[in-house]
Protein backbone atom coordinates (compact mmCIF):
# COMPACT_ATOMS: atom_id res chain seq x y z
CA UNK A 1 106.58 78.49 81.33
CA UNK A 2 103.57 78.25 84.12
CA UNK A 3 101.47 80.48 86.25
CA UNK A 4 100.90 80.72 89.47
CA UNK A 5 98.10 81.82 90.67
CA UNK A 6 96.34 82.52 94.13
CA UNK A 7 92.65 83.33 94.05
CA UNK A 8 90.56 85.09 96.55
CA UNK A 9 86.38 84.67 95.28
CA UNK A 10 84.85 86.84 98.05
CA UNK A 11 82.62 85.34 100.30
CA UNK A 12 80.97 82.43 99.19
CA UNK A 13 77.64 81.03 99.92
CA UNK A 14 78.49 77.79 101.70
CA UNK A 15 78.90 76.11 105.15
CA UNK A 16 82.61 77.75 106.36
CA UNK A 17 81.47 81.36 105.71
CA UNK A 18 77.98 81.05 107.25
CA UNK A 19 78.77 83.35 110.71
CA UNK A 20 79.49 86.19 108.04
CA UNK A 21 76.99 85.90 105.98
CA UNK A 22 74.79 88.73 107.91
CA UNK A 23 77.79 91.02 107.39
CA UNK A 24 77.61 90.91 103.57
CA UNK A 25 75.59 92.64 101.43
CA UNK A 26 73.42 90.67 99.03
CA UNK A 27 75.05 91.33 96.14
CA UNK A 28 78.72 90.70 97.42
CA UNK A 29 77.65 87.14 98.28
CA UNK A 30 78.44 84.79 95.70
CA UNK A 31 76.92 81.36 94.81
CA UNK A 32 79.78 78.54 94.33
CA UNK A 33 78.82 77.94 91.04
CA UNK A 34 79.45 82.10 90.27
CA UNK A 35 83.05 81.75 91.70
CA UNK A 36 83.84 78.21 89.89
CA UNK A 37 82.74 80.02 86.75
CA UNK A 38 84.62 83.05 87.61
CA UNK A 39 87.88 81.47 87.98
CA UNK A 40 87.68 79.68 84.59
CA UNK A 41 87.36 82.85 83.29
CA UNK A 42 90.30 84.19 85.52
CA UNK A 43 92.35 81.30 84.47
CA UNK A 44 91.56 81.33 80.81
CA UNK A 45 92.95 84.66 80.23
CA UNK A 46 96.14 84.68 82.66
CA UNK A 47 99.56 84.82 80.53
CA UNK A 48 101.64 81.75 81.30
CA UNK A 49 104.37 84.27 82.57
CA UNK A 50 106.10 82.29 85.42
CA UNK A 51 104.70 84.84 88.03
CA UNK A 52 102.68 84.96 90.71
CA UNK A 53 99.28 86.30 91.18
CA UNK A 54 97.04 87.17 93.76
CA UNK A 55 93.81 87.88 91.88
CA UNK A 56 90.66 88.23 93.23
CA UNK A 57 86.81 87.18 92.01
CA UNK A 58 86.83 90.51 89.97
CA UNK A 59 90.23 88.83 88.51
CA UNK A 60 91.94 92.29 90.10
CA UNK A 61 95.25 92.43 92.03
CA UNK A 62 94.94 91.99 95.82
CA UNK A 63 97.26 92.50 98.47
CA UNK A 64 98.57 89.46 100.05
């Protein structure tokens, strides 16, 4: 059985989310490396249920 999964890491800090960058507070900004890092830790602890998720950085449900 597999997983899918859809993954939402907040805004990150790189060139496509620049304009809303002054929008965000500092510590809802997150470095690329802090996503990448938080979905292997997403990932490592999803059940291979043949579902779907839509998890977000905090590895919480999200609406679609």
């Amino acid at each position: 059985m597999e997983k899918l999964l859809v993954f939402h890491p907040g805004t990150t800090d790189f060139s496509l989310s620049r304009s809303y960058h002054s929008n965000v507070p500092d510590d809802k900004l997150f470095t690329t490396d802090f996503v990448a890092n938080r979905l292997v830790e997403i990932l490592k602890g999803l059940p291979t249920d043949g579902e779907l998720s839509f998890l977000d950085w905090r590895g919480k449900n999200t609406e679609w």
